[in-house]
Protein backbone atom coordinates (compact mmCIF):
# COMPACT_ATOMS: atom_id res chain seq x y z
CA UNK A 1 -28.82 -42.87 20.29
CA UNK A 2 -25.88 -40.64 20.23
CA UNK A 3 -26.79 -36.71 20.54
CA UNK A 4 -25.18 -34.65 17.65
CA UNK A 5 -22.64 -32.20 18.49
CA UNK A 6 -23.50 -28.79 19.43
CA UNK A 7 -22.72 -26.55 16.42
CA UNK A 8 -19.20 -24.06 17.00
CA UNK A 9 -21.29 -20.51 16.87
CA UNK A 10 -19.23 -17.37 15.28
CA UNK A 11 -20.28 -14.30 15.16
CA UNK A 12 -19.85 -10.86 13.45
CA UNK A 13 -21.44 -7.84 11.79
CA UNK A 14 -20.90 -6.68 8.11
CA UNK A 15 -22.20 -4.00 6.31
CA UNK A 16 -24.98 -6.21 4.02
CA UNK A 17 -26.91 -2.32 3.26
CA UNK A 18 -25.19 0.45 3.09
CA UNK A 19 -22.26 2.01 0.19
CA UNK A 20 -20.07 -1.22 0.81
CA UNK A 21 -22.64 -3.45 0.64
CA UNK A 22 -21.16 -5.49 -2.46
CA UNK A 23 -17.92 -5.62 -1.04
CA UNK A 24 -19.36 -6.94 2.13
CA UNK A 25 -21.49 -9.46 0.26
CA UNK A 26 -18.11 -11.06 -1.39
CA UNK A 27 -16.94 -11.44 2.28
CA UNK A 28 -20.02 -13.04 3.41
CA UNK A 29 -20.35 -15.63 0.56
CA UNK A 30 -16.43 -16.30 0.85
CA UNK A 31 -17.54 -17.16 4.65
CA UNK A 32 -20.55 -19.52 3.60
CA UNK A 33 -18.32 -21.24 1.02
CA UNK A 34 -15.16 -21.98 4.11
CA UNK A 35 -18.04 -23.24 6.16
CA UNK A 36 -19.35 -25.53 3.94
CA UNK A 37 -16.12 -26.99 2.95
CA UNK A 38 -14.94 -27.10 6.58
CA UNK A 39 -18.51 -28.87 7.40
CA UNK A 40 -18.07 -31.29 4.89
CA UNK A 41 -14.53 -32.25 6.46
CA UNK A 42 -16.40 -32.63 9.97
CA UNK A 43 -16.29 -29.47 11.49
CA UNK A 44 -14.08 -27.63 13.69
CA UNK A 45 -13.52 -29.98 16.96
CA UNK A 46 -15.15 -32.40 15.20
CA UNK A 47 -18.44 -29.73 15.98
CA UNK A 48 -20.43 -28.21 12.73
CA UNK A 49 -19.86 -24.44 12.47
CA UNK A 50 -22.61 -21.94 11.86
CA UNK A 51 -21.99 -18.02 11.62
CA UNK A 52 -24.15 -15.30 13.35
CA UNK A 53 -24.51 -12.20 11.36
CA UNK A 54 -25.95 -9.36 11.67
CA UNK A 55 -26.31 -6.07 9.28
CA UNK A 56 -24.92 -2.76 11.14
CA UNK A 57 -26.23 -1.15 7.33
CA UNK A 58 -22.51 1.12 7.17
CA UNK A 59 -23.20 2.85 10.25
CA UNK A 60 -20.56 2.88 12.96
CA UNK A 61 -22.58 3.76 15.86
CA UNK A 62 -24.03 0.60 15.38
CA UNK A 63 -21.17 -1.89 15.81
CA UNK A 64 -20.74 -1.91 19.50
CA UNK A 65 -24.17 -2.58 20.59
CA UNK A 66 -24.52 -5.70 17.58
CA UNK A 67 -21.22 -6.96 19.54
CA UNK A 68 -22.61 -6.42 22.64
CA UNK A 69 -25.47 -8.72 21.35
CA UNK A 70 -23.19 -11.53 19.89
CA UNK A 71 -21.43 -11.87 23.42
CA UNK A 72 -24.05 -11.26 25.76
CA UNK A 73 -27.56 -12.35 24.00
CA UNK A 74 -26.14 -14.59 21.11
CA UNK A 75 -23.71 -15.97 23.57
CA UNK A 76 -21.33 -16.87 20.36
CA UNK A 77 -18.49 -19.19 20.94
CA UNK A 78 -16.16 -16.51 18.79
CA UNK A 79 -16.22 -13.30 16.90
CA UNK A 80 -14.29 -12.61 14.18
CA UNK A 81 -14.10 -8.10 12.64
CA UNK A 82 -16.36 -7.16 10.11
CA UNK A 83 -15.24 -5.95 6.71
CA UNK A 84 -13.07 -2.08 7.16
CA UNK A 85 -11.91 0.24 9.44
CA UNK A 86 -15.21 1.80 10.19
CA UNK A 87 -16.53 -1.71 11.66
CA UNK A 88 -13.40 -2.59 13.14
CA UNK A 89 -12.59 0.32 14.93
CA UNK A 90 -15.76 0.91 16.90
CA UNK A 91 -15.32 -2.85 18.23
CA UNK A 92 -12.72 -2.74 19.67
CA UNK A 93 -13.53 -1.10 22.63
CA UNK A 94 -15.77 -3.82 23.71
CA UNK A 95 -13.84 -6.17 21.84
CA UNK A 96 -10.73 -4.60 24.56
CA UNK A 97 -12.87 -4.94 27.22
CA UNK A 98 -13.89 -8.51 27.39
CA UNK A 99 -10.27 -9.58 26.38
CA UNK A 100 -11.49 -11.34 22.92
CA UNK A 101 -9.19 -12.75 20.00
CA UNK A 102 -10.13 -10.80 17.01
CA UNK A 103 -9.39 -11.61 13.60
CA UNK A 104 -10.60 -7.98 11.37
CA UNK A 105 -10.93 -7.97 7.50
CA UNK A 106 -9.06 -4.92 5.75
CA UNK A 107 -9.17 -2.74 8.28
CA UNK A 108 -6.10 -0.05 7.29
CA UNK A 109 -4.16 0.50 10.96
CA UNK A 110 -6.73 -0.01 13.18
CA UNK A 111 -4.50 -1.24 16.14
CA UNK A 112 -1.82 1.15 15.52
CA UNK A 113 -2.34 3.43 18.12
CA UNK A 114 -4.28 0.79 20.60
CA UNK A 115 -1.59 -1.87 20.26
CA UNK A 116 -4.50 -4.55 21.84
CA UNK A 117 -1.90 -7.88 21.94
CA UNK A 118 -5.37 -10.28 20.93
CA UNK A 119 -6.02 -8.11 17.43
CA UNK A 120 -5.13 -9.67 14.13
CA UNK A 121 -5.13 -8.01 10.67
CA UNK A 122 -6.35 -9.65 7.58
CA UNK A 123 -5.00 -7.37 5.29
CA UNK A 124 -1.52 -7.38 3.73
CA UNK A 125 0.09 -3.98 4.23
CA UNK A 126 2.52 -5.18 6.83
CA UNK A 127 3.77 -3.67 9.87
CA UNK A 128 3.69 -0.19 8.69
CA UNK A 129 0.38 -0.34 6.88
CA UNK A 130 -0.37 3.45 6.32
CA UNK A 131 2.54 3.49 4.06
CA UNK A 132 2.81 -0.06 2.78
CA UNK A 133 -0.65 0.53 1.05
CA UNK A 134 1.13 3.16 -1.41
CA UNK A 135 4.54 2.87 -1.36
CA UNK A 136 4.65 0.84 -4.48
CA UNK A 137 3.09 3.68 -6.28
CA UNK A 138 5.79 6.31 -5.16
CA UNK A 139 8.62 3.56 -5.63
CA UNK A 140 7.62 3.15 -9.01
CA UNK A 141 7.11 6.57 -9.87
CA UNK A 142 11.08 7.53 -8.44
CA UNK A 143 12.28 4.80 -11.00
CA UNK A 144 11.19 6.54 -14.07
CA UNK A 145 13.02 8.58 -16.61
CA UNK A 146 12.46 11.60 -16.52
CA UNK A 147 12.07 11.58 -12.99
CA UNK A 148 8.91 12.98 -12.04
CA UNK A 149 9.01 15.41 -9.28
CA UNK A 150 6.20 16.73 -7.99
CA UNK A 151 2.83 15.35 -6.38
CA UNK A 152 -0.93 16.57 -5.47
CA UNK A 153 -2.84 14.63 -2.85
CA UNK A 154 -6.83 14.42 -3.41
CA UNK A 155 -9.14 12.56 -1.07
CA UNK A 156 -12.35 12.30 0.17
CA UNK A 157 -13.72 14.00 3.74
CA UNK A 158 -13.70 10.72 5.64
CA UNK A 159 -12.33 8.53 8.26
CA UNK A 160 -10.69 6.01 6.11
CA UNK A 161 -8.95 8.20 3.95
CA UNK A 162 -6.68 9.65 6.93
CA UNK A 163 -4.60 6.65 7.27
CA UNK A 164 -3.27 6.48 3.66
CA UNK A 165 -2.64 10.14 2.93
CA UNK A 166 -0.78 10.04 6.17
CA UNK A 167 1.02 7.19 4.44
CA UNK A 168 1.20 9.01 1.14
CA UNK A 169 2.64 12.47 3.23
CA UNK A 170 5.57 9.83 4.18
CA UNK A 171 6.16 8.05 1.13
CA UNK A 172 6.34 11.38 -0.56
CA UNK A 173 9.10 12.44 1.60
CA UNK A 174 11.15 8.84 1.81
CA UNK A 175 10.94 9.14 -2.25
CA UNK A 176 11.56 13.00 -2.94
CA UNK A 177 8.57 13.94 -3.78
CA UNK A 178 7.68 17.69 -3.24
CA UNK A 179 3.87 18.55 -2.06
CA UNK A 180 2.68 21.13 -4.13
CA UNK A 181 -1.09 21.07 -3.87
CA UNK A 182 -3.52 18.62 -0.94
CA UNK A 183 -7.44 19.16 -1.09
CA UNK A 184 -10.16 16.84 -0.13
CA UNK A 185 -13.61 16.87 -1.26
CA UNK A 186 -17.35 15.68 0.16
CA UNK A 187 -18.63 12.66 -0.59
CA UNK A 188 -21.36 13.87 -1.96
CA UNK A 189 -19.40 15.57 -4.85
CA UNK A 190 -20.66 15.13 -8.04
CA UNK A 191 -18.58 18.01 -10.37
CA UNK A 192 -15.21 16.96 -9.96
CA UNK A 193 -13.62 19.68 -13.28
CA UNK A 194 -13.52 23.10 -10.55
CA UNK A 195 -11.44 20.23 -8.32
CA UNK A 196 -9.64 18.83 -10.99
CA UNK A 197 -8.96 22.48 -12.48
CA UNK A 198 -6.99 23.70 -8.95
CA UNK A 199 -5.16 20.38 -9.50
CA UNK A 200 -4.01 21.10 -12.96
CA UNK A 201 -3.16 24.54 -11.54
CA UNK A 202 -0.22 22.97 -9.60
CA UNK A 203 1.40 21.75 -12.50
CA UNK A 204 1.75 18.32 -10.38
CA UNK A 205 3.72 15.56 -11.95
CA UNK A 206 1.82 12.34 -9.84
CA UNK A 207 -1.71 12.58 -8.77
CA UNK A 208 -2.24 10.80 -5.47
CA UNK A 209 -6.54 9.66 -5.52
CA UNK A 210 -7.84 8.24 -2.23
CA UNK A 211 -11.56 8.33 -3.02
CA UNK A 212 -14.69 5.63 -2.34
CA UNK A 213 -16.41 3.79 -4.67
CA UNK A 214 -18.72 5.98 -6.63
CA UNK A 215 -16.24 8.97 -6.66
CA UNK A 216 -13.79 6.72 -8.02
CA UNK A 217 -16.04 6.09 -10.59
CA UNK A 218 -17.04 9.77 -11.00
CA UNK A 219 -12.92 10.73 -10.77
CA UNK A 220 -12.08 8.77 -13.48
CA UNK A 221 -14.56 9.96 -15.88
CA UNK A 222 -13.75 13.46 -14.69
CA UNK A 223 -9.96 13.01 -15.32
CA UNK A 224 -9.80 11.29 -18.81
CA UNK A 225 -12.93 13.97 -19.42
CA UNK A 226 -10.23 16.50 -18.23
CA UNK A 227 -7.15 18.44 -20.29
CA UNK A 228 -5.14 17.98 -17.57
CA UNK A 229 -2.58 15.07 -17.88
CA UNK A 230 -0.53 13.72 -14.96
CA UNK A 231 2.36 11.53 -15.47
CA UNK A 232 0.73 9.03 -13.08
CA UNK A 233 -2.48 9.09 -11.35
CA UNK A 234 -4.34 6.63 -8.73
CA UNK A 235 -2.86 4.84 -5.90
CA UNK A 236 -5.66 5.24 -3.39
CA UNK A 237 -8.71 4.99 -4.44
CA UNK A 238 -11.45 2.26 -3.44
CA UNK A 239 -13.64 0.95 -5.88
CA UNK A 240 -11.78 -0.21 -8.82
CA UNK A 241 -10.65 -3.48 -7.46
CA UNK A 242 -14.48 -4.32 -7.84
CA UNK A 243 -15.38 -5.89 -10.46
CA UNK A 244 -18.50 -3.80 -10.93
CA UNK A 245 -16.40 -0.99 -10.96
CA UNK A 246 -14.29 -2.53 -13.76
CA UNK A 247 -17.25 -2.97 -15.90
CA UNK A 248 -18.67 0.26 -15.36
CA UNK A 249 -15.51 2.32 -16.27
CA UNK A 250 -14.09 0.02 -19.10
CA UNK A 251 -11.73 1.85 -21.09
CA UNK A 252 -11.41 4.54 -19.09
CA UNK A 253 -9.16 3.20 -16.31
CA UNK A 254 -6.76 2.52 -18.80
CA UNK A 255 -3.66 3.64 -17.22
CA UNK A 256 -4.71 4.20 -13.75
CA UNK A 257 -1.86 2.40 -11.42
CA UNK A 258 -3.51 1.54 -8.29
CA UNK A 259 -3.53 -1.04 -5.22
CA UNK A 260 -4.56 -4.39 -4.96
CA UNK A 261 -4.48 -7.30 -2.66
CA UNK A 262 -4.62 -10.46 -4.61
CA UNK A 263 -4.45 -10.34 -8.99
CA UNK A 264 -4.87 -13.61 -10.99
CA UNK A 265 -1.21 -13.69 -12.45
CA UNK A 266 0.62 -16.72 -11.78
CA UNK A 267 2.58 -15.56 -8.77
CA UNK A 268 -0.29 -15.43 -6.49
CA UNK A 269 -1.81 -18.52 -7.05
CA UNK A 270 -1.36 -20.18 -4.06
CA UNK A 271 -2.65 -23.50 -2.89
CA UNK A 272 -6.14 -23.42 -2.97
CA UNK A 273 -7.01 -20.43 -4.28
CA UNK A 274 -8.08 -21.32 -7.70
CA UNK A 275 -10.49 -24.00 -6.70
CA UNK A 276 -12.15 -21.64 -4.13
CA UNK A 277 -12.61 -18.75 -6.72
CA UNK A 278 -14.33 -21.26 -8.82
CA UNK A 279 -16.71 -22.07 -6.52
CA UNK A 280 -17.36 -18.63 -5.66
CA UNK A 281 -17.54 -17.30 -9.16
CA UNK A 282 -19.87 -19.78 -9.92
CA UNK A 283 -22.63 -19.20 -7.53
CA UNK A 284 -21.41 -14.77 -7.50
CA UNK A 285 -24.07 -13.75 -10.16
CA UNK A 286 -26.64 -15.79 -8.54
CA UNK A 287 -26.26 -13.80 -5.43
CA UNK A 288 -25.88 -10.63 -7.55
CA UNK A 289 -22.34 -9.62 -5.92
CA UNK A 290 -19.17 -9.34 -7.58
CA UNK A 291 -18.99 -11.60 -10.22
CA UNK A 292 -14.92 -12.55 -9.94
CA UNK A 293 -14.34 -11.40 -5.89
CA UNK A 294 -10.85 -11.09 -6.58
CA UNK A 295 -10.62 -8.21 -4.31
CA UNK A 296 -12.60 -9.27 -1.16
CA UNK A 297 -12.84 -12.95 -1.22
CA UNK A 298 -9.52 -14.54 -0.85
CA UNK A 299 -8.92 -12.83 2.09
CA UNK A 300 -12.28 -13.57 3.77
CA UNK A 301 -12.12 -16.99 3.16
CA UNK A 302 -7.77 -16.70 4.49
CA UNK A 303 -9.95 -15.01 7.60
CA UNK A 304 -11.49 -18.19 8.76
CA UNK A 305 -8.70 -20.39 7.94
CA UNK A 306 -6.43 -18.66 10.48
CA UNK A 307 -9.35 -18.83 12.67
CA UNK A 308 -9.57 -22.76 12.37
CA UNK A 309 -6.04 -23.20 12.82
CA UNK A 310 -6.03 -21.84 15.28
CA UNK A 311 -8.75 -23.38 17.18
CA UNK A 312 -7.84 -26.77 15.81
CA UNK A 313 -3.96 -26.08 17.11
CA UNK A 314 -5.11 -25.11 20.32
CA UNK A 315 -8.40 -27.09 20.90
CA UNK A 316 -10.65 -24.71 22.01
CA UNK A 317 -11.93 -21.09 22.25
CA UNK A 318 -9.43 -19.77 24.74
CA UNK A 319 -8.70 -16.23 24.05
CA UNK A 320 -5.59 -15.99 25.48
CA UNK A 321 -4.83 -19.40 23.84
CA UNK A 322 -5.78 -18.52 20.46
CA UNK A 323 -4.04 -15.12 20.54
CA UNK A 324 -1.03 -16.60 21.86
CA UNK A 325 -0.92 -19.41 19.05
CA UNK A 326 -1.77 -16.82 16.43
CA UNK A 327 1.26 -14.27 17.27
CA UNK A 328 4.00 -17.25 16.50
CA UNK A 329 2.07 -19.07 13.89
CA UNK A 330 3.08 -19.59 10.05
CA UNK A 331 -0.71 -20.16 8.71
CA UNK A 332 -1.55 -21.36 5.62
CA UNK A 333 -4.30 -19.82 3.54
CA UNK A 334 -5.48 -18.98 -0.12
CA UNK A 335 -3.76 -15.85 0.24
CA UNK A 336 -0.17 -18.18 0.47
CA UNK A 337 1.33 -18.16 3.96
CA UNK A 338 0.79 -15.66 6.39
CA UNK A 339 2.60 -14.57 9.73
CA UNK A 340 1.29 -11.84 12.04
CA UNK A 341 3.86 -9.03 13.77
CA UNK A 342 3.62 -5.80 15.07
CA UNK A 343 0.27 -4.91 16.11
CA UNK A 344 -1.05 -8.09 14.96
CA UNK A 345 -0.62 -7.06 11.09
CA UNK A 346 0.98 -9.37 8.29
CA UNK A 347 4.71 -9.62 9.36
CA UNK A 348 5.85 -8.87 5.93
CA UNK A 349 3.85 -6.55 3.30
CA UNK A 350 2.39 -8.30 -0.23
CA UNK A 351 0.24 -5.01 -1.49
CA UNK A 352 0.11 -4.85 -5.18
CA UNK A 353 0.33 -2.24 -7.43
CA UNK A 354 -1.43 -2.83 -10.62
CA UNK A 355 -1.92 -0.55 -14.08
CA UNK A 356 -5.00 -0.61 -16.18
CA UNK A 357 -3.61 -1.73 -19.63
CA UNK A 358 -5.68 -2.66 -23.36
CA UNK A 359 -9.16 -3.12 -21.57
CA UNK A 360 -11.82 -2.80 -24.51
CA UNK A 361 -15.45 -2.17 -23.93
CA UNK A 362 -17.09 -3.04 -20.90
CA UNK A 363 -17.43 -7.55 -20.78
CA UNK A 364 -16.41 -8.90 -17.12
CA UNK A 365 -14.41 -11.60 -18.53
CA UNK A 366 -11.43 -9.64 -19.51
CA UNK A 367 -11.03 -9.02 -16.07
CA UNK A 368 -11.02 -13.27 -15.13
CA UNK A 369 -6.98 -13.10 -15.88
CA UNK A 370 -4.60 -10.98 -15.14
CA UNK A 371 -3.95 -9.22 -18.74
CA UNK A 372 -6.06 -6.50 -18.08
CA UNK A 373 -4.37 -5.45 -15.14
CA UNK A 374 -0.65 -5.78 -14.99
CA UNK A 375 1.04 -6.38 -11.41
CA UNK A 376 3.89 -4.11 -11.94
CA UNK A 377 4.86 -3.60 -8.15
CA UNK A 378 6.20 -5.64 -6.09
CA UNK A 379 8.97 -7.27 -8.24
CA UNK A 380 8.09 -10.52 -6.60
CA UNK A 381 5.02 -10.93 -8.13
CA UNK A 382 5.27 -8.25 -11.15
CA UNK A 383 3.83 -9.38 -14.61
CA UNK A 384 4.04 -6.97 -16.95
CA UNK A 385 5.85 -2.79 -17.07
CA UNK A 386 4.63 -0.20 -15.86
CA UNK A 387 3.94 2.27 -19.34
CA UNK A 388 4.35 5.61 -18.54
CA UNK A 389 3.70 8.55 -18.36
CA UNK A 390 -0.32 8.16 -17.83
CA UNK A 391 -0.79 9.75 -21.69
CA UNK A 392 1.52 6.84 -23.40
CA UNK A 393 -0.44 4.33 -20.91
CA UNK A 394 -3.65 5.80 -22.77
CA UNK A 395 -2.49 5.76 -26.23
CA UNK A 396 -1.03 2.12 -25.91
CA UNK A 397 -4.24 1.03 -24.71
């Protein structure tokens, strides 16, 4: 009798506990779903795949002893990056060390200043991704009559909020934008008026948010709460791409313009991606994670397919081989075609910026198309106008 092949093992850490725990839980089921379907079609090598995953529970110091494990005590045949910058980044010394290929998930500029050749970005902000993250929001803003003119920058005191105010800073400048007030708050605020009071003090025409998850949820309250009113206001901030999120707020993000990766307008459906949501969004309430995963899943499941391209193009686990294949490679994914560049991230930006139009009450399934949230940056993919200023966008809604 034959033996069966060994299974193809791949391994990783995610934060399955922690404050990002739902958005790492849409990554992980988009993984379970590309390994099913790839099982079904035989495998990778014609070997079943199984994944090795452990929890590092949000906590940083953890990553590089759980990669340590995966390599040396798991003895994986690959490892792919964990969900964000604050997994990412503390693998990749290790990661440097033993010369790996590394495909990361959202991680903002993680290899900018290491420049590691074998590092590849599943993100789409491009070559200069501190900027690209925002720009849309400032680009928009410079295109509106009467121009506005002024901006305040608000973030949280943390590690992955440096990257895009550094990109805000420039896209401020590039646009004409003057500076008048910056502050950044705890993440363990709760009373976001004295905050939101020095902001109104500036007299600022854009308010630039880049907050995390529940003080998104706690700024938005605060700011339709507030007197104050902007002529735009978001960019930033992580959280409402969740569908949770969405739910939660409701009406309330009405007008908000902020980033995406992937929306369900017509533009972005690429091969694939349809069919894949379906299968996700029908077993998502099950697992009690995002019900839609528009935000995380695409791209996890776009992770492993550039991963089995490019082990199926080069027939093995060869890191040099794999890395090599991946930096001249057109691969094609649920997220539409992707090439890597500089630094290993997407050789050409596809960040979204989307406004918050006519939601009403708080039912998920307004949320399943795109007519809650209009793409109105890039022009590529646009659906709808931007209405401004931020106090029309509420009244229309």
């Amino acid at each position: 009798m034959p033996t069966a092949p060994s299974p193809i093992r791949i391994g990783y850490c995610l934060s399955l506990t922690g404050p990002v725990a739902g958005n790492s839980q849409s990554a992980r089921l988009a993984h379970e779903i590309w390994r099913e379907d790839i099982n079904k079609k035989g495998g990778l090598l014609g070997r079943p795949v199984e994944f090795v995953c452990h929890d590092d529970h949000a906590d940083s110091s953890l990553v590089p002893g759980l990669y340590r494990r995966l390599l040396d005590e798991d003895k994986v045949d690959l490892v792919i990056g964990g969900y964000g910058t604050n997994t990412l980044l503390p693998a990749m010394p290790l990661i440097m060390e033993r010369q790996r290929f590394f495909v990361g998930l959202m991680g903002l500029g993680v290899n900018n200043l290491l420049a590691y050749p074998r590092y590849f970005a599943m993100i789409p902000t491009g070559p200069d991704p501190n900027a690209a993250l925002t720009e849309g929001f400032f680009a928009l803003a410079a295109e509106q009559k009467p121009r506005p003119a002024t901006v305040a920058l608000l973030s949280a005191d943390a590690e992955f909020s440096k990257n895009p105010i550094l990109g805000a800073k420039a896209n401020a400048d590039k646009y004409g934008f003057s500076i008048v007030h910056e502050a950044s708050y705890l993440l363990t605020t709760t009373d976001f008026t004295p905050i939101l009071d020095a902001v109104a003090k500036s007299g600022c025409d854009l308010l630039f948010l880049c907050s995390y998850l529940q003080d998104s949820i706690d700024l938005v309250r605060a700011i339709q709460a507030h007197p104050f009113r902007p002529k735009m206001v978001g960019a930033g901030m992580i959280g409402p791409q969740n569908t949770a999120v969405k739910t939660t707020l409701g009406p309330l993000l009405n007008g908000f313009v902020n980033y995406e990766y992937w929306a369900p307008v017509a533009k972005m459906m690429f091969p694939g991606v349809q069919d894949f949501l379906t299968t996700y969004q029908a077993r998502a309430g099950d697992a009690g994670i995002d019900l839609l995963g528009h935000y995380m899943a695409p791209l996890a499941y776009a992770q492993m397919q550039v991963v089995a391209q490019a082990v199926e193009a080069t027939g093995g686990f060869d890191d040099a081989a794999l890395s090599a294949f991946a930096r001249d490679a057109t691969f094609s994914t649920v997220m539409g075609p992707i090439r890597f560049g500089t630094n290993g991230e997407w050789a050409e930006p596809r960040v979204l910026q989307v406004q918050f139009q006519g939601i009403s009450g708080h039912d998920a399934g307004q949320f399943r198309n795109g007519s809650r949230q209009m793409v109105v940056s890039p022009p590529d993919f646009a659906s709808g106008k931007l209405v401004f200023p931020y106090s029309e966008a509420l009244s229309a809604a």
